[in-house]
PDB file of N, CA and C in Angstrom:
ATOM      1  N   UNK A   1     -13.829   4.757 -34.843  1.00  0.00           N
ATOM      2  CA  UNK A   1     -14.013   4.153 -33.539  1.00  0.00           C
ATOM      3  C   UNK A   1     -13.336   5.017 -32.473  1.00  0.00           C
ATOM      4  N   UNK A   2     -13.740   4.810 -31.371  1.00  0.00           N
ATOM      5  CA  UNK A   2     -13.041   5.429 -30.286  1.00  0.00           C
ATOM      6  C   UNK A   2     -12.238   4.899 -29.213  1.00  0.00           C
ATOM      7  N   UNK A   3     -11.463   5.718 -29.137  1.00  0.00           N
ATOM      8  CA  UNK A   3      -9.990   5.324 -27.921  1.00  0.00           C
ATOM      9  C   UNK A   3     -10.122   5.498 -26.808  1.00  0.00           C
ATOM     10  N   UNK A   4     -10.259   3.628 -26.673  1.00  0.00           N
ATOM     11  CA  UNK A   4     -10.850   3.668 -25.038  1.00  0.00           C
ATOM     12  C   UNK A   4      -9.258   2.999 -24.301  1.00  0.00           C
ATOM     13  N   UNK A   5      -8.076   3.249 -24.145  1.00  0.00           N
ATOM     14  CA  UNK A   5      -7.125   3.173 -23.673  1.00  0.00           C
ATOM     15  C   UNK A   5      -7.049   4.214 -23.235  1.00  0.00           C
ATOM     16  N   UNK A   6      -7.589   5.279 -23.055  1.00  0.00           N
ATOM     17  CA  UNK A   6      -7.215   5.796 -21.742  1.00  0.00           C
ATOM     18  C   UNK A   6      -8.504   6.320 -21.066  1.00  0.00           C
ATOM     19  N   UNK A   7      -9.552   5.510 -21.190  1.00  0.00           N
ATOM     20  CA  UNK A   7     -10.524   5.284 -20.478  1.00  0.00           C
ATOM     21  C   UNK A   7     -10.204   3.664 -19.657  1.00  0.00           C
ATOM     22  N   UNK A   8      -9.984   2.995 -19.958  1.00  0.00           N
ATOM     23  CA  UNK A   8      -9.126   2.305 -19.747  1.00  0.00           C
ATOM     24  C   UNK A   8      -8.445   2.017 -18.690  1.00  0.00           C
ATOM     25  N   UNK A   9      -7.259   2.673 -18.923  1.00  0.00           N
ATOM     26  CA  UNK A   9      -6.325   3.173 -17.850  1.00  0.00           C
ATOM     27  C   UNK A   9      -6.598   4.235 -16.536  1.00  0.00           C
ATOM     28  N   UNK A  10      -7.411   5.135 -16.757  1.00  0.00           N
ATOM     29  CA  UNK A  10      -8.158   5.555 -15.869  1.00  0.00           C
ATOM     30  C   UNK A  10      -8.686   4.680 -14.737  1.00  0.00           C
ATOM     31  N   UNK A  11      -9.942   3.844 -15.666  1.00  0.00           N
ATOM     32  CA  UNK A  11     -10.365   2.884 -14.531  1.00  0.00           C
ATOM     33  C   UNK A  11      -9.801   2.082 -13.849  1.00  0.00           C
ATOM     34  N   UNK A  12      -8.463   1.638 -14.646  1.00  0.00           N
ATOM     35  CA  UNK A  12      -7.598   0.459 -13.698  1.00  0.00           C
ATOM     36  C   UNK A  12      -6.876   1.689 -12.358  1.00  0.00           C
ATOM     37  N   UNK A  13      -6.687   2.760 -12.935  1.00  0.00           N
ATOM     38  CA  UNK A  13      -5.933   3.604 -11.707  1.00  0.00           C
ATOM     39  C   UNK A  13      -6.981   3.792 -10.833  1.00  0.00           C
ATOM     40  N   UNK A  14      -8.573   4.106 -10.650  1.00  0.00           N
ATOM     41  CA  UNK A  14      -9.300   4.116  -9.882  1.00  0.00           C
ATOM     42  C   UNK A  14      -9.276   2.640  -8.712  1.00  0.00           C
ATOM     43  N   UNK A  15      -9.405   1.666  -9.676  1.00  0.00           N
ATOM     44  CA  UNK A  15      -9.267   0.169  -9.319  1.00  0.00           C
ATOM     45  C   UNK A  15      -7.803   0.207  -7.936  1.00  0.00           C
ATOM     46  N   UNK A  16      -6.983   0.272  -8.747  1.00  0.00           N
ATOM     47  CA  UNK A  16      -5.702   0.512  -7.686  1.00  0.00           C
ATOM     48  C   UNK A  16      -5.888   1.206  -6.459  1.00  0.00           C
ATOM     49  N   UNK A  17      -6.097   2.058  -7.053  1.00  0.00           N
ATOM     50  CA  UNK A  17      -6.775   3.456  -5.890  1.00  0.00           C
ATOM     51  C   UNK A  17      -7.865   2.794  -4.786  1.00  0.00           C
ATOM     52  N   UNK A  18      -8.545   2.323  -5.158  1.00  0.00           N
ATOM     53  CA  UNK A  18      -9.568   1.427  -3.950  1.00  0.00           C
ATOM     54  C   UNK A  18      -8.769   0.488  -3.690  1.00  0.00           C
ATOM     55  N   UNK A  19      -8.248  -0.304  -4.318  1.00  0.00           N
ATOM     56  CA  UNK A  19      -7.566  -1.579  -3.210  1.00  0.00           C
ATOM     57  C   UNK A  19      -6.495  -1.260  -2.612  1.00  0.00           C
ATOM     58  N   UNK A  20      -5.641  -0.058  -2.671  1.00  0.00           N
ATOM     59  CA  UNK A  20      -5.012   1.048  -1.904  1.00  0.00           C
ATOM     60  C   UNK A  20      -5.619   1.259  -0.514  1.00  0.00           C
ATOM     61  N   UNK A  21      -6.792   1.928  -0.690  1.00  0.00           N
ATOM     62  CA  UNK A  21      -7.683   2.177   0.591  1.00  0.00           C
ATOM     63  C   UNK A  21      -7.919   1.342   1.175  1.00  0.00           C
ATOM     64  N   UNK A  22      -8.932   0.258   0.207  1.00  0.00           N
ATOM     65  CA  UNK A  22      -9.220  -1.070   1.492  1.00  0.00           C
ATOM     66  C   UNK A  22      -8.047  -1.516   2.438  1.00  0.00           C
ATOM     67  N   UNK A  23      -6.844  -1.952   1.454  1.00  0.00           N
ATOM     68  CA  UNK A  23      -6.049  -2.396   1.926  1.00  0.00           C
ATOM     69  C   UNK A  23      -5.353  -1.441   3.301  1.00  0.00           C
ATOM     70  N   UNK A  24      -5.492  -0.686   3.487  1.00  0.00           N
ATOM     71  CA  UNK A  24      -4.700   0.644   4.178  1.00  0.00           C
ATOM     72  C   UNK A  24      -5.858   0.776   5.361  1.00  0.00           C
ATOM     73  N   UNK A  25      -7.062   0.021   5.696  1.00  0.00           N
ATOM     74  CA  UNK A  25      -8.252   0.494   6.279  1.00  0.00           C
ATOM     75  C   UNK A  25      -8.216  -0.737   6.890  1.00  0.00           C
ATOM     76  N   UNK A  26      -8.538  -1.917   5.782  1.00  0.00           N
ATOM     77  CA  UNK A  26      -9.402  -3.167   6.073  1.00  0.00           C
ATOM     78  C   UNK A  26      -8.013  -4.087   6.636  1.00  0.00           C
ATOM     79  N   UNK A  27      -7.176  -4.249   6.507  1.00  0.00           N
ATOM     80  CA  UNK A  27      -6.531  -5.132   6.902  1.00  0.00           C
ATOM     81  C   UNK A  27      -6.068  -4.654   8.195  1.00  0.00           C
ATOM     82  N   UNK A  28      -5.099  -3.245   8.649  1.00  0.00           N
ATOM     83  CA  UNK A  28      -5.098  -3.384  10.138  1.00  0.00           C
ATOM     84  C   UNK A  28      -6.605  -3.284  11.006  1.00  0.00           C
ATOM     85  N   UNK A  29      -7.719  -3.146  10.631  1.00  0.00           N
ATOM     86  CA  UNK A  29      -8.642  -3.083  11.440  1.00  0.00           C
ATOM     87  C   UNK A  29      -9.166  -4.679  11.857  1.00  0.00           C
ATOM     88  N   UNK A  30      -8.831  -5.882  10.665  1.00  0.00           N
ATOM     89  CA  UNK A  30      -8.913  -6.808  10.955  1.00  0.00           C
ATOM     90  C   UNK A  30      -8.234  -7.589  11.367  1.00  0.00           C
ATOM     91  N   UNK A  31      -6.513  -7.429  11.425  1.00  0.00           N
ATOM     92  CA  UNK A  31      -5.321  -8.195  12.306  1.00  0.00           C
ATOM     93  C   UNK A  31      -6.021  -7.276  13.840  1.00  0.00           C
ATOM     94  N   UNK A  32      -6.099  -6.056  14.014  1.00  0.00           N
ATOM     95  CA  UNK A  32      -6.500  -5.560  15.925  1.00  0.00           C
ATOM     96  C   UNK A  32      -7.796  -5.944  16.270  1.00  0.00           C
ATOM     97  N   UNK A  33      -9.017  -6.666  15.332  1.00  0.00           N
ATOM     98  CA  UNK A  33      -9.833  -7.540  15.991  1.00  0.00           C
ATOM     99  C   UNK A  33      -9.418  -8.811  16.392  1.00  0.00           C
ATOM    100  N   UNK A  34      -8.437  -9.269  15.255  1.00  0.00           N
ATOM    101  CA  UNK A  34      -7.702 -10.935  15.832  1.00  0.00           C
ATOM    102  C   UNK A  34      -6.916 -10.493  17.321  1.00  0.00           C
ATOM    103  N   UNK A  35      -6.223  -9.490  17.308  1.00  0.00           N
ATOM    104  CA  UNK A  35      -5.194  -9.274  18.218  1.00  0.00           C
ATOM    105  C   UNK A  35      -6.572  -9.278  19.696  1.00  0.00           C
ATOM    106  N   UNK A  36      -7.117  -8.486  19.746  1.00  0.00           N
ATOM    107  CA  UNK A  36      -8.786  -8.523  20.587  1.00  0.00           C
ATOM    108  C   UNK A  36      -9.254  -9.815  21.095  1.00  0.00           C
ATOM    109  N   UNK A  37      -9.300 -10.723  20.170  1.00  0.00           N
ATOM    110  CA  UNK A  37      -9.904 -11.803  20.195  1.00  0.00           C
ATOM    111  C   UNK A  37      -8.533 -13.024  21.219  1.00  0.00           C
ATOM    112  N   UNK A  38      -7.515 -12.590  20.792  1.00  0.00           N
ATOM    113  CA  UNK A  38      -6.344 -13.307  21.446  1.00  0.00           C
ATOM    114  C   UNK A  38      -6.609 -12.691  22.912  1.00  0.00           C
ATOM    115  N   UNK A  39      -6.361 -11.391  23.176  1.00  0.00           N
ATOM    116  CA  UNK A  39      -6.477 -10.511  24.577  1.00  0.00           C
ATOM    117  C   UNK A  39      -7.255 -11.353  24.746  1.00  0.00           C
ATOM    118  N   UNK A  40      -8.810 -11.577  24.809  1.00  0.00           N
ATOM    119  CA  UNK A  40      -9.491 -11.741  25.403  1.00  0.00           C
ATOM    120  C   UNK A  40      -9.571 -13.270  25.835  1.00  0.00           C
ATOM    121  N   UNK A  41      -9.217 -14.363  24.548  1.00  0.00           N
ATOM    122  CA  UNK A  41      -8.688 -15.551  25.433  1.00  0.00           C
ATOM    123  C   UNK A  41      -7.858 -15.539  26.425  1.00  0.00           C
ATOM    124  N   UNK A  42      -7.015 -14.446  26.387  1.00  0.00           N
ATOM    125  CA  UNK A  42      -5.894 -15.367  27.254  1.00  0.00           C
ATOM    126  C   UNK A  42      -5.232 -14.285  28.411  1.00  0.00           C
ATOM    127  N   UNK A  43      -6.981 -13.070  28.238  1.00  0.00           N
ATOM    128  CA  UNK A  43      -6.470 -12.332  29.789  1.00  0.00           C
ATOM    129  C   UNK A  43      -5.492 -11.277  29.519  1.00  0.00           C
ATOM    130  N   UNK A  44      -4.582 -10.988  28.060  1.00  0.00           N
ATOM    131  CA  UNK A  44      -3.679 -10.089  28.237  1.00  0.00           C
ATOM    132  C   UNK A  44      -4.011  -8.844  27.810  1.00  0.00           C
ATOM    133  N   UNK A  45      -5.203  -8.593  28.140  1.00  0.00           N
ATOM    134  CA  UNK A  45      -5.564  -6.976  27.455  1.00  0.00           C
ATOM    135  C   UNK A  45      -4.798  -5.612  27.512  1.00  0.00           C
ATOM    136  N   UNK A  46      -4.495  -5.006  26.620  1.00  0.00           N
ATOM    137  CA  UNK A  46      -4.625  -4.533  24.873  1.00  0.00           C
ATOM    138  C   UNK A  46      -3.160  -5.196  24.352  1.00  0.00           C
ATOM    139  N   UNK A  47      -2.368  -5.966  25.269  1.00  0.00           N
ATOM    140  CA  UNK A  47      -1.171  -6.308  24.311  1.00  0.00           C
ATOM    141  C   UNK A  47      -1.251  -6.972  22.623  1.00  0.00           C
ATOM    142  N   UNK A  48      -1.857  -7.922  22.933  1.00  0.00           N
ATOM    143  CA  UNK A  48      -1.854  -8.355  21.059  1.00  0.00           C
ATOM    144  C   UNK A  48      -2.591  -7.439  20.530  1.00  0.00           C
ATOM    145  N   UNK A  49      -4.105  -6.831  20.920  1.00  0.00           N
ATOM    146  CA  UNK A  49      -4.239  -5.978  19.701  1.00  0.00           C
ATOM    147  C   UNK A  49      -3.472  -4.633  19.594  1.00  0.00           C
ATOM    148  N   UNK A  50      -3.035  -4.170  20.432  1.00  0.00           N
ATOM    149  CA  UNK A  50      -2.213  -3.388  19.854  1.00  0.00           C
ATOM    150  C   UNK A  50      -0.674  -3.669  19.354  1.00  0.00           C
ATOM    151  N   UNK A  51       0.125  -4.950  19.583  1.00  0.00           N
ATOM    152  CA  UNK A  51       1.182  -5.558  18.727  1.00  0.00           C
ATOM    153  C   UNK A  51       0.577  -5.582  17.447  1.00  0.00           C
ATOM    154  N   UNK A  52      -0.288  -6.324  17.028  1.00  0.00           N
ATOM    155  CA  UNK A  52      -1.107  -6.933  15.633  1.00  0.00           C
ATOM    156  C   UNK A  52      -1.217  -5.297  15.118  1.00  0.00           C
ATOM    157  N   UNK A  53      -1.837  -4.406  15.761  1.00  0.00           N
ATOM    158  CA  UNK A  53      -2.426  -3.336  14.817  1.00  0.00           C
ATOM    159  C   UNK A  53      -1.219  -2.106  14.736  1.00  0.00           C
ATOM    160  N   UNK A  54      -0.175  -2.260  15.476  1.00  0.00           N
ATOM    161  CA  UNK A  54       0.862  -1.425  15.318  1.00  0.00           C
ATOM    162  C   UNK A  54       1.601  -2.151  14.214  1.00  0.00           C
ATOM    163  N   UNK A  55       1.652  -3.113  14.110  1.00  0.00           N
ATOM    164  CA  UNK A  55       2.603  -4.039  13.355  1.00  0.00           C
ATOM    165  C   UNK A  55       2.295  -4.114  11.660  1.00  0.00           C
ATOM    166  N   UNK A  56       0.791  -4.144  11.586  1.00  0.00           N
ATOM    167  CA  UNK A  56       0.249  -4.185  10.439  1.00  0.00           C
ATOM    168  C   UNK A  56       0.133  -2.587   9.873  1.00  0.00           C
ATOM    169  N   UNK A  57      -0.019  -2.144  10.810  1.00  0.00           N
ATOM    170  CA  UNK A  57       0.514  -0.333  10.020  1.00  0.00           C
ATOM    171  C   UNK A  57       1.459  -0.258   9.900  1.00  0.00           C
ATOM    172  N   UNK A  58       2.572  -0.921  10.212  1.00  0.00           N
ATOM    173  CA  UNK A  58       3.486  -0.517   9.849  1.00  0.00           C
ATOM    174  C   UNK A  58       4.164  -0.888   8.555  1.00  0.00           C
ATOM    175  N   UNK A  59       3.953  -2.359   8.394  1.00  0.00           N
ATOM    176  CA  UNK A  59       3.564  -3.572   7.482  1.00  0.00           C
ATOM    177  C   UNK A  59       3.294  -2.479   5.710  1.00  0.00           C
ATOM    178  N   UNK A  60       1.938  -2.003   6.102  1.00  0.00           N
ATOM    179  CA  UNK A  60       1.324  -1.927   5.007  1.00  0.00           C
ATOM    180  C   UNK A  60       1.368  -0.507   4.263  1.00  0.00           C
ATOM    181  N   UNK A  61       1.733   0.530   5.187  1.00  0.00           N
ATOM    182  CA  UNK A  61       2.564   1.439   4.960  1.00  0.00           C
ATOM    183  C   UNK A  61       4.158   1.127   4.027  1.00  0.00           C
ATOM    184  N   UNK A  62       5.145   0.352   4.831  1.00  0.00           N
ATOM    185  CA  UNK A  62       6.053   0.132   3.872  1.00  0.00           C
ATOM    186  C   UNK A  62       6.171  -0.427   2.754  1.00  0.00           C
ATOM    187  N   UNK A  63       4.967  -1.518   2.223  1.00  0.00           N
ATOM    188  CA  UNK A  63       4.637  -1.886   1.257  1.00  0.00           C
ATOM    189  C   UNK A  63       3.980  -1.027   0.411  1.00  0.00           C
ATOM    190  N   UNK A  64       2.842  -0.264   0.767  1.00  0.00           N
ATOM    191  CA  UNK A  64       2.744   0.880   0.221  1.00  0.00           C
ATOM    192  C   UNK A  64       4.054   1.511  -0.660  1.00  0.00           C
ATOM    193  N   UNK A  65       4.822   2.151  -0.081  1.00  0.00           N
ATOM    194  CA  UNK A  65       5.872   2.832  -0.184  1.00  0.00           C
ATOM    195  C   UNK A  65       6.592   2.598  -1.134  1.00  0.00           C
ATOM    196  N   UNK A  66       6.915   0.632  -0.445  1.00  0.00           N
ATOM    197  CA  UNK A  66       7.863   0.177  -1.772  1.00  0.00           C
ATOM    198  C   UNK A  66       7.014  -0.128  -2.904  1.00  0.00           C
ATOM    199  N   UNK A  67       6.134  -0.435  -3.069  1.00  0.00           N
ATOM    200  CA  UNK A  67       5.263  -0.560  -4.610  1.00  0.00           C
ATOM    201  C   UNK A  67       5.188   0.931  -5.325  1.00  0.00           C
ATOM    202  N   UNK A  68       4.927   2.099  -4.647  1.00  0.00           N
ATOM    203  CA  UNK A  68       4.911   3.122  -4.982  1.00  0.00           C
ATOM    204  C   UNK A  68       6.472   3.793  -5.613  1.00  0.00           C
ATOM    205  N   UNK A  69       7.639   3.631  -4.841  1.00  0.00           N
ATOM    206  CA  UNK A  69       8.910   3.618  -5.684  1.00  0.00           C
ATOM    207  C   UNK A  69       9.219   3.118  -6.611  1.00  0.00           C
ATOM    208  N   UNK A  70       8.807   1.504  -6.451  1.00  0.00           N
ATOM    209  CA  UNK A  70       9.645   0.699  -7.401  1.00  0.00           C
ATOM    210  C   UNK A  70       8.598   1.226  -9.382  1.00  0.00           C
ATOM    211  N   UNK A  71       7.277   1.981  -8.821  1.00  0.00           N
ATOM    212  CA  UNK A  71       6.483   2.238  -9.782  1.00  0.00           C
ATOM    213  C   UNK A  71       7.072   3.521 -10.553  1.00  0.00           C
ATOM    214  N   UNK A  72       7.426   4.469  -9.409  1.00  0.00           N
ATOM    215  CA  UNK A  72       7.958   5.475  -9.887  1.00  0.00           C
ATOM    216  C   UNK A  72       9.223   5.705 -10.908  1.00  0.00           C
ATOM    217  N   UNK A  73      10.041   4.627 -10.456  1.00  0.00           N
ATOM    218  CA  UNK A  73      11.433   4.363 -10.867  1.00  0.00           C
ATOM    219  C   UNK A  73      11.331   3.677 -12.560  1.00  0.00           C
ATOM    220  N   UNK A  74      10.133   3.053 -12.695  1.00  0.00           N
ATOM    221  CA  UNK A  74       9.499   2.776 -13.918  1.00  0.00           C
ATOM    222  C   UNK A  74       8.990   3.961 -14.708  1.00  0.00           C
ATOM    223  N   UNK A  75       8.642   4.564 -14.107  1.00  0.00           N
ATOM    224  CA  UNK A  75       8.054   5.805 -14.960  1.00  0.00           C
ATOM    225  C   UNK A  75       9.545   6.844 -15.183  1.00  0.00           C
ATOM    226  N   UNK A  76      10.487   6.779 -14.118  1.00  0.00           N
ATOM    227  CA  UNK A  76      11.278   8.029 -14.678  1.00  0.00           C
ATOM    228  C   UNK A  76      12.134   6.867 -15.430  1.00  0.00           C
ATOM    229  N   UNK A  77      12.362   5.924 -15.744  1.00  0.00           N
ATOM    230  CA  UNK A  77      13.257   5.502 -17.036  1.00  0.00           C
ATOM    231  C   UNK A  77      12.429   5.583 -18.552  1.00  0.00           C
ATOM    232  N   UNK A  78      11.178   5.976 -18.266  1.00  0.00           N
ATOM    233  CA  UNK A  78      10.553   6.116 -19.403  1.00  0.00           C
ATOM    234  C   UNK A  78      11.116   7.693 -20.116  1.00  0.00           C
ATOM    235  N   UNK A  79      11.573   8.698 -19.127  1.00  0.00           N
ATOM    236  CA  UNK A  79      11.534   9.909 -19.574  1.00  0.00           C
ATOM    237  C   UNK A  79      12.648  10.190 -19.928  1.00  0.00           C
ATOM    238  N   UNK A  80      12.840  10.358 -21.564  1.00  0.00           N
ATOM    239  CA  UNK A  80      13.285  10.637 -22.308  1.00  0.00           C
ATOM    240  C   UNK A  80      14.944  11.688 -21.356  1.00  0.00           C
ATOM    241  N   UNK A  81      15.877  11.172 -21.449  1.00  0.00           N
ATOM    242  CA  UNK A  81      16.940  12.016 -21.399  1.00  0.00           C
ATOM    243  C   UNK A  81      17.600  11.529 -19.717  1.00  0.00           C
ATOM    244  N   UNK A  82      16.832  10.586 -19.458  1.00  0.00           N
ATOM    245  CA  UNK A  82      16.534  10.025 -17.926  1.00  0.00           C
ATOM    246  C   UNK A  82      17.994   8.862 -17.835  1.00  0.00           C
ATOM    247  N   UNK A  83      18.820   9.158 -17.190  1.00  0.00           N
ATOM    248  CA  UNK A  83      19.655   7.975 -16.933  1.00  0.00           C
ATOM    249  C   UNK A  83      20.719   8.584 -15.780  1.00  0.00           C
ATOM    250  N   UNK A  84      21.779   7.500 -15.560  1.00  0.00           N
ATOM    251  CA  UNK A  84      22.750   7.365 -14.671  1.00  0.00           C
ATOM    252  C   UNK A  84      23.879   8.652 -15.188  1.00  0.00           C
ATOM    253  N   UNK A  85      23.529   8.451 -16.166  1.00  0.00           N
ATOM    254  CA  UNK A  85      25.044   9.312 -16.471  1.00  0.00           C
ATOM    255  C   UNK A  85      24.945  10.973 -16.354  1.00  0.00           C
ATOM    256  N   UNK A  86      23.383  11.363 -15.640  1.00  0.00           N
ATOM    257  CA  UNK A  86      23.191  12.924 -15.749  1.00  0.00           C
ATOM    258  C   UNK A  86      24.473  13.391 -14.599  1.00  0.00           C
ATOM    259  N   UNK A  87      24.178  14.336 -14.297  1.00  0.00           N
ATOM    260  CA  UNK A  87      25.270  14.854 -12.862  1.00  0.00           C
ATOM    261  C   UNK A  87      23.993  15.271 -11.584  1.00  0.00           C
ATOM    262  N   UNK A  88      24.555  14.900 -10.389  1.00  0.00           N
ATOM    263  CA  UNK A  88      23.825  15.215  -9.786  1.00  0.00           C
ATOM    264  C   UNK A  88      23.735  16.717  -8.979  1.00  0.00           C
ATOM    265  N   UNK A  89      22.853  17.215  -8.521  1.00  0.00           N
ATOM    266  CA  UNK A  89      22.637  18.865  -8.617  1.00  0.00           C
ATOM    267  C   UNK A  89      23.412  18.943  -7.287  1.00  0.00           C
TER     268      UNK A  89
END
């Protein structure tokens, strides 16, 4: 039979990889239409959409970031010889 674990794993990293993007695309483009939609009730044009769409980049960037560390930090305790007690350079 054949070893589809890292066919597998591939596809879930593709998977990640798109809801990466959407998420990084689709969500501030849709908080600076809400922010738009507020301007335009209430007369204060571009303040909310640009609060909402500065805010949510900024938002989703640092989440980015921290999911991406806290992933990394998983992978280097996997590597063999990897701990607290090395010295630092």
């Amino acid at each position: 039979m054949f070893d589809l674990s890292a066919k597998r794993e591939l596809n879930n990293g593709f998977g990640n990889a798109l809801t990466a993007a959407v998420e990084l695309a689709v969500t501030p483009a849709l908080m600076a239409l809400i922010g738009w939609w507020i301007d335009r009730a209430l007369g204060t044009s571009p303040l909310f959409f640009l609060v909402l769409f500065v805010f949510t980049i900024g938002y989703v960037g640092w989440k980015q970031y921290v999911t991406y560390d806290a992933k990394m930090r998983v992978q280097e305790q996997r590597i063999p010889g990897h701990g607290n007690d090395r010295p630092l350079p």
